[in-house]
Protein backbone atom coordinates (compact mmCIF):
# COMPACT_ATOMS: atom_id res chain seq x y z
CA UNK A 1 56.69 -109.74 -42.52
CA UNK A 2 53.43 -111.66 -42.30
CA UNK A 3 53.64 -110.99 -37.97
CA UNK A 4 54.42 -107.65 -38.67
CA UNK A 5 51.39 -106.85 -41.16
CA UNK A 6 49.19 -108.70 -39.23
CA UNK A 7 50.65 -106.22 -35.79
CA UNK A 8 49.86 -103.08 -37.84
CA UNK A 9 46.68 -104.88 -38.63
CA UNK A 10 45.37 -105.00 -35.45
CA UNK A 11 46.40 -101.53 -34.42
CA UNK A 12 44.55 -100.36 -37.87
CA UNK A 13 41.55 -102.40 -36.09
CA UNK A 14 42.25 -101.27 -32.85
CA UNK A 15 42.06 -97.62 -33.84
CA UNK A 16 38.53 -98.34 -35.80
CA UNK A 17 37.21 -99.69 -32.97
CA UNK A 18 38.17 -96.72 -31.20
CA UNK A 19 37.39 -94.19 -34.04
CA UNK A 20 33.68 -95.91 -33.56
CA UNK A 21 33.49 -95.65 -30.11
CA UNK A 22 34.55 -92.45 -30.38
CA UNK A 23 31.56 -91.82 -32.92
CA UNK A 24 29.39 -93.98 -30.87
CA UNK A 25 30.35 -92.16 -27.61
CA UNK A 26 29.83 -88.82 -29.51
CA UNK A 27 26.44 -89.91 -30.71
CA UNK A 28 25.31 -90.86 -27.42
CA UNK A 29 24.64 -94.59 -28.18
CA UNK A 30 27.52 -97.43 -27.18
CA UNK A 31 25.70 -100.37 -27.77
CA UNK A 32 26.32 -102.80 -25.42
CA UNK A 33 28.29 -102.11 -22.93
CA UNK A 34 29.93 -104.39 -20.20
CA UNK A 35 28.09 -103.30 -16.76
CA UNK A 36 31.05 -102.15 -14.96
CA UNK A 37 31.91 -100.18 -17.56
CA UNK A 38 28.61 -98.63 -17.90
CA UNK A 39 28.35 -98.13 -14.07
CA UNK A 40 31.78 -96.33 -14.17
CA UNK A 41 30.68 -94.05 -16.98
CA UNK A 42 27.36 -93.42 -15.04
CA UNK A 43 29.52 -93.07 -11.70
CA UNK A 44 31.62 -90.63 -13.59
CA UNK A 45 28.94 -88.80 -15.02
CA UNK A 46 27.31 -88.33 -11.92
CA UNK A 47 30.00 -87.31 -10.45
CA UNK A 48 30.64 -84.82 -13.18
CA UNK A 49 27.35 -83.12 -12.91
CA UNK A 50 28.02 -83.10 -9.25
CA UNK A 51 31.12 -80.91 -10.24
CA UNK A 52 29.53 -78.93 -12.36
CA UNK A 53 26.61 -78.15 -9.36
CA UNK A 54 29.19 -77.67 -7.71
CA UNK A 55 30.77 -75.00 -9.73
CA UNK A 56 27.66 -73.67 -10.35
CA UNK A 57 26.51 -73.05 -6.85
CA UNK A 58 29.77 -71.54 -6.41
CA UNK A 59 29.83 -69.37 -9.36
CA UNK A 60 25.94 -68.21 -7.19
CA UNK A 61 27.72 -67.65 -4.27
CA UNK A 62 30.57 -65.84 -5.32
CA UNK A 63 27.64 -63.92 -7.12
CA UNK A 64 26.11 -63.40 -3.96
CA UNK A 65 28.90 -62.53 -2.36
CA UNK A 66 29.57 -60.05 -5.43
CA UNK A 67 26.13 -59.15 -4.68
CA UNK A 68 27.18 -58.13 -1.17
CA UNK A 69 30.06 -56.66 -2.27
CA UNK A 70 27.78 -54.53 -4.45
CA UNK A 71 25.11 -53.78 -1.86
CA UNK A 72 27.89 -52.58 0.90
CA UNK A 73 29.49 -49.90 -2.45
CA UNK A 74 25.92 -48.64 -2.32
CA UNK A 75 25.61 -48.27 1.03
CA UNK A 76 29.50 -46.39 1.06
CA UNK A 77 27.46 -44.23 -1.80
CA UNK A 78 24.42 -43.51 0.17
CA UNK A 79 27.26 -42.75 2.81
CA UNK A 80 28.62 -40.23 0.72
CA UNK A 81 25.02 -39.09 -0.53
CA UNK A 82 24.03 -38.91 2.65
CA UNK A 83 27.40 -36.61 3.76
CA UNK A 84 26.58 -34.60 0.55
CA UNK A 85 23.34 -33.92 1.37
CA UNK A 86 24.29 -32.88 5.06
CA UNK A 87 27.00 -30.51 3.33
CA UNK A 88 24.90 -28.92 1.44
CA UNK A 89 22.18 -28.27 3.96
CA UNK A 90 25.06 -26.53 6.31
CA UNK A 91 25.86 -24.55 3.11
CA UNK A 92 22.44 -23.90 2.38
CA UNK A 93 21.67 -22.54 6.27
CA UNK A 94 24.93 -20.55 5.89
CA UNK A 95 24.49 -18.82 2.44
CA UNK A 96 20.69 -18.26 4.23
CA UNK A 97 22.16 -16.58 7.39
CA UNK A 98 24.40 -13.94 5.41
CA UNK A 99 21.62 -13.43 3.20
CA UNK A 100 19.79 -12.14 6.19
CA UNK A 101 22.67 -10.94 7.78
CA UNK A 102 23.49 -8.56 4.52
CA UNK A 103 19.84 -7.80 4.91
CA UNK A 104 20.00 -6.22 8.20
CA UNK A 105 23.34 -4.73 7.46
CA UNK A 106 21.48 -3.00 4.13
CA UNK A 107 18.12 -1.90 6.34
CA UNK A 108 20.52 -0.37 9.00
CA UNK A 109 22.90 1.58 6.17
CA UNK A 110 19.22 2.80 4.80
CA UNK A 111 17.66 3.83 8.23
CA UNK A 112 21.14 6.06 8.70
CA UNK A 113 20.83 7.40 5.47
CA UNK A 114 17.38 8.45 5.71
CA UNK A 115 18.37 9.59 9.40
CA UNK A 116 20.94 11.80 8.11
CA UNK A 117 18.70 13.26 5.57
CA UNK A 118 16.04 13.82 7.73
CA UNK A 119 17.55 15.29 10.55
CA UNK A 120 19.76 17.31 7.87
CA UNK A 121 16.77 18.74 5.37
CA UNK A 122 13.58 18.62 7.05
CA UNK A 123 13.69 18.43 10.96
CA UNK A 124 16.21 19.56 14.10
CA UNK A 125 16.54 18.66 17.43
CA UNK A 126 17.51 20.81 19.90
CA UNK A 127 18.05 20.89 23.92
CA UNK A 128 17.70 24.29 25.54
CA UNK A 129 20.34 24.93 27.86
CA UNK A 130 19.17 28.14 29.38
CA UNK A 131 16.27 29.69 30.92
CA UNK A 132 15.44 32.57 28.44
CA UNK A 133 12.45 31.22 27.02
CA UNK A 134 10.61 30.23 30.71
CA UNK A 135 7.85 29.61 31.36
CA UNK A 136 7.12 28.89 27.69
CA UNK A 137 9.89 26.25 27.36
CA UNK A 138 12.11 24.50 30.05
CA UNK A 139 15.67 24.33 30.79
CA UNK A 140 16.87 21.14 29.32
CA UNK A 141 13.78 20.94 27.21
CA UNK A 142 13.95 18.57 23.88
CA UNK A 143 12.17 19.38 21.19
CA UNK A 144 11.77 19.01 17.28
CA UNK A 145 12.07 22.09 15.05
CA UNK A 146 10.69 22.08 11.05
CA UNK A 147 13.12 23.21 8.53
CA UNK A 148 10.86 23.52 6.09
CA UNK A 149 8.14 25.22 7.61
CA UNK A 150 9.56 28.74 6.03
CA UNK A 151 10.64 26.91 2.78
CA UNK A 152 7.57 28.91 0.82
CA UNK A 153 6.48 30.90 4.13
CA UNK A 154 7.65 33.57 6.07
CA UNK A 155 8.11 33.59 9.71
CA UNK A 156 4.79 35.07 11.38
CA UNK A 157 4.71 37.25 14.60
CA UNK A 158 4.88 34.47 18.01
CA UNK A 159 6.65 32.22 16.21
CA UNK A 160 9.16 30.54 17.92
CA UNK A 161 12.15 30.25 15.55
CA UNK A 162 16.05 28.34 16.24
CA UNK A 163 18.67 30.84 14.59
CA UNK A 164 22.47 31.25 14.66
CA UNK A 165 23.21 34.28 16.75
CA UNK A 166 25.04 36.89 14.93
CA UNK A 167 27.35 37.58 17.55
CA UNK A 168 28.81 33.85 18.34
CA UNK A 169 26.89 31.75 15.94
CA UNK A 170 25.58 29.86 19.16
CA UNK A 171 21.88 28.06 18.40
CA UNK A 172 19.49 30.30 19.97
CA UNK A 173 16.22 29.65 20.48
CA UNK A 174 13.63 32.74 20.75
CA UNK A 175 9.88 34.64 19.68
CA UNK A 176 9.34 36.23 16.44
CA UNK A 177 8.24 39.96 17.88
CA UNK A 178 8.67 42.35 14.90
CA UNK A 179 8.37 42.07 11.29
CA UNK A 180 10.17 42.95 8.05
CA UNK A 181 9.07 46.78 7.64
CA UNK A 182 7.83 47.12 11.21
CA UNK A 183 8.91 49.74 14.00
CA UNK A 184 9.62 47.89 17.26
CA UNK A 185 9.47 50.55 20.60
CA UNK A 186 10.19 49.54 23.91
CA UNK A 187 8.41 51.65 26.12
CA UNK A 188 7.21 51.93 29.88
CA UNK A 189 4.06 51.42 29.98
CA UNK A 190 1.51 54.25 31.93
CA UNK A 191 0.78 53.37 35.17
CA UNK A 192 2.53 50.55 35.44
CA UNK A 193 6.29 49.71 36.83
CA UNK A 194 7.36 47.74 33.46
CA UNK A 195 8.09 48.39 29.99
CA UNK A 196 5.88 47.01 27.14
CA UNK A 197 6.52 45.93 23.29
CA UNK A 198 4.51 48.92 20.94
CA UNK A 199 4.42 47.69 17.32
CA UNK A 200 3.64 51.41 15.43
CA UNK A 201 1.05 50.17 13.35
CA UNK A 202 0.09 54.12 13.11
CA UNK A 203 3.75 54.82 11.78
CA UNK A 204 4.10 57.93 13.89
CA UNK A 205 6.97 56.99 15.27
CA UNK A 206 5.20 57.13 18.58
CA UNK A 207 4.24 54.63 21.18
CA UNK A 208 0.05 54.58 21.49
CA UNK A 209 -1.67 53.07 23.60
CA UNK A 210 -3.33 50.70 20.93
CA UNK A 211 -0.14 49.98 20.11
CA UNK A 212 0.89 47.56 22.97
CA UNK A 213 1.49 44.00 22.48
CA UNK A 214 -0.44 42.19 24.52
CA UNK A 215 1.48 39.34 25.43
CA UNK A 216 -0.01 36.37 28.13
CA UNK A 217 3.11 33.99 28.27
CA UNK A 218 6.18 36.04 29.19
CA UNK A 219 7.53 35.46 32.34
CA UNK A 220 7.05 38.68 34.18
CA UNK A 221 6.87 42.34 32.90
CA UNK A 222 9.89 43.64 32.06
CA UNK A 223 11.98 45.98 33.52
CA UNK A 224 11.59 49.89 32.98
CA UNK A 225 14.08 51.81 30.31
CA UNK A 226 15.69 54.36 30.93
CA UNK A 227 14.27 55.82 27.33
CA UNK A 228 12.24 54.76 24.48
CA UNK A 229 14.04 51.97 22.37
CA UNK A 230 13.41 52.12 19.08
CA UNK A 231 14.06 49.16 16.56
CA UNK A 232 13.32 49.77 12.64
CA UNK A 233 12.95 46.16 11.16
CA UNK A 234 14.78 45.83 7.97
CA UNK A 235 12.91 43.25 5.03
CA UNK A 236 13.95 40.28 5.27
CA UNK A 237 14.83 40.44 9.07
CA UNK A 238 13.15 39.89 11.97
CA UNK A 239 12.91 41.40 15.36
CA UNK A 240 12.96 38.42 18.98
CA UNK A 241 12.65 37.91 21.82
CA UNK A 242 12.48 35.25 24.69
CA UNK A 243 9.96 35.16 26.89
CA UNK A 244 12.01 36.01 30.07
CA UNK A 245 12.56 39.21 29.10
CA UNK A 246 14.63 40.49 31.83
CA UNK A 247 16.81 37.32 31.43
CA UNK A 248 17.46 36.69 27.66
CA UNK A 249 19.93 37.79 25.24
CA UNK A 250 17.84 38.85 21.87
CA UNK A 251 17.39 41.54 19.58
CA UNK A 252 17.84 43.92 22.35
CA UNK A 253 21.57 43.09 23.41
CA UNK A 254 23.49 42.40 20.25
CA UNK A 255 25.74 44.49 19.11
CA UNK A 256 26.37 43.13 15.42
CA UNK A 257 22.98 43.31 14.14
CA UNK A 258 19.37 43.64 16.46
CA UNK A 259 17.61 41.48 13.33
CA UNK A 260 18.01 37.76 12.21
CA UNK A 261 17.58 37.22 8.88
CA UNK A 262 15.18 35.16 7.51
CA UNK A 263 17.89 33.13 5.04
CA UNK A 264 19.64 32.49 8.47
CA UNK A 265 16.43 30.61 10.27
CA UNK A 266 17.08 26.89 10.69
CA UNK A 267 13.91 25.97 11.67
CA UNK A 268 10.67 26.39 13.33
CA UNK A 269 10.13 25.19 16.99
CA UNK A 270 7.44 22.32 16.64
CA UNK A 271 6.80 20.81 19.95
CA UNK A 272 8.55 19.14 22.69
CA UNK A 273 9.08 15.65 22.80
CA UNK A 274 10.58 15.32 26.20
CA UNK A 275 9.97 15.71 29.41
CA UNK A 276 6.53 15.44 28.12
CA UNK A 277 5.08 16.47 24.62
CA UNK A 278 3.82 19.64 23.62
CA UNK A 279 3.15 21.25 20.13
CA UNK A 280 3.67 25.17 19.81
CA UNK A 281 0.92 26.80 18.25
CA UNK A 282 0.64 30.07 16.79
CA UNK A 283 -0.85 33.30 18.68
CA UNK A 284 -3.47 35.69 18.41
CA UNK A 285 -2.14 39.08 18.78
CA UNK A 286 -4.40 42.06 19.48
CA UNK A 287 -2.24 43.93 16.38
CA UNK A 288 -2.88 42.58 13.47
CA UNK A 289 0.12 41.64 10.96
């Protein structure tokens, strides 16, 4: 029993002197220590902070390399930015061109509109296809006609007016000669191998000589009548003519009315705008109105 106390004995020692080291190795002092067994722990412990460098520098470069990692997902992103950016400059330019193309569609609708309007409501334009107004206006002459010159006026004597015709509804295109309440007489003038236009101012119901319309742009005289043609204007009507009297269908030849109503009047001739551009202006007539 004695060997076997004094075997635990030791142990118990054993396991102090351990405990202490222990302590002594956890308090950072060991006493004396033999050298090889200091020169192991130092070997070891150098070689344990070499480990942990070790780690360390690899824990920096794996940081690094995180680093990297992080540095080429910002460059993806300022990829994508980048792409973005570009995307929305293509949709910018393209929302900007059908801006402007909507524009142009919305300046053209407009300028139709106000075409429509205008050529509807305030002017005309006409070609004349016939020669019934030479020399005053050409064949194939273009020219603008107001449509609201008569809108608060009434049609004056020379005026050259653009009418329905009463017997076709054609356009015509001819002179203002008589006037609402007026007596219109064709008549063969004295001495002379034409007829003439009397207005009877005198209301005689006879064709004076101070009675002639004196008249510088028709054509040519025109032709002789067999008799006096006598034309009573009704109000509101007017009496034409063209200017190439011996070739023009007016007052003279129709055979549903002579007159042309002033309601009827689409507009007055303005000027020509083509071959070259000429206004019509009024006349002086030696009768008064």
């Amino acid at each position: 029993m004695t060997g076997t106390k004094d075997v635990l004995m030791e142990e118990n020692k054993d396991v102090e002197v351990s405990n202490v080291n222990a302590e002594k190795a956890a308090s950072g002092s060991f006493g004396e220590m033999p050298m090889d067994n200091a020169g192991a722990s130092f070997e070891a412990g150098a070689y344990g902070n070499d480990d942990i460098n070790t780690e360390v520098d690899g824990n920096v470069d794996k940081s690094e390399d995180g680093n990297l990692n992080v540095d080429k997902s910002d460059e993806s992103n300022l990829n994508t930015d980048g792409a973005e950016d570009e995307n929305l400059q293509k949709s910018g330019k393209g929302k900007a061109m059908l801006k402007e193309v909507i524009s142009w569609i919305a300046v053209i609708l407009i300028a139709l509109v106000l075409a429509h309007i205008l050529t509807r409501y305030v002017i005309m334009k006409a070609q004349v296809p016939t020669g019934s107004m030479l020399d005053t206006i050409q064949i194939k002459d273009k020219l603008i006609g107001n449509r609201l010159a008569y809108l608060f006026d009434d049609p004056e004597r020379g005026d050259i007016i653009i009418f329905p015709c009463p017997d076709n509804g054609d356009e015509y295109i001819k002179r203002v000669i008589g006037l609402p309440g007026e007596k219109v007489i064709i008549h063969n003038v004295e001495g002379t191998d034409h007829a003439g236009v009397y207005i009877d101012v005198n209301a005689d119901g006879k064709p004076d000589e101070n009675e002639l319309l004196e008249e510088s742009y028709i054509k040519e005289g025109m032709e002789l009548v067999e008799a006096d043609e006598i034309y009573n204007v009704p109000e509101g009507c007017f009496f034409v003519m063209g200017d190439n009297r011996n070739h023009s269908a007016d007052s003279r030849k129709w055979y549903t009315t002579n007159y042309v109503k002033k309601e009827n009047i689409d507009a007055k001739a303005w000027f020509r705008y083509s071959p070259s551009i000429e206004k019509y202006n009024s006349i002086d007539y030696n009768i008064g109105e």
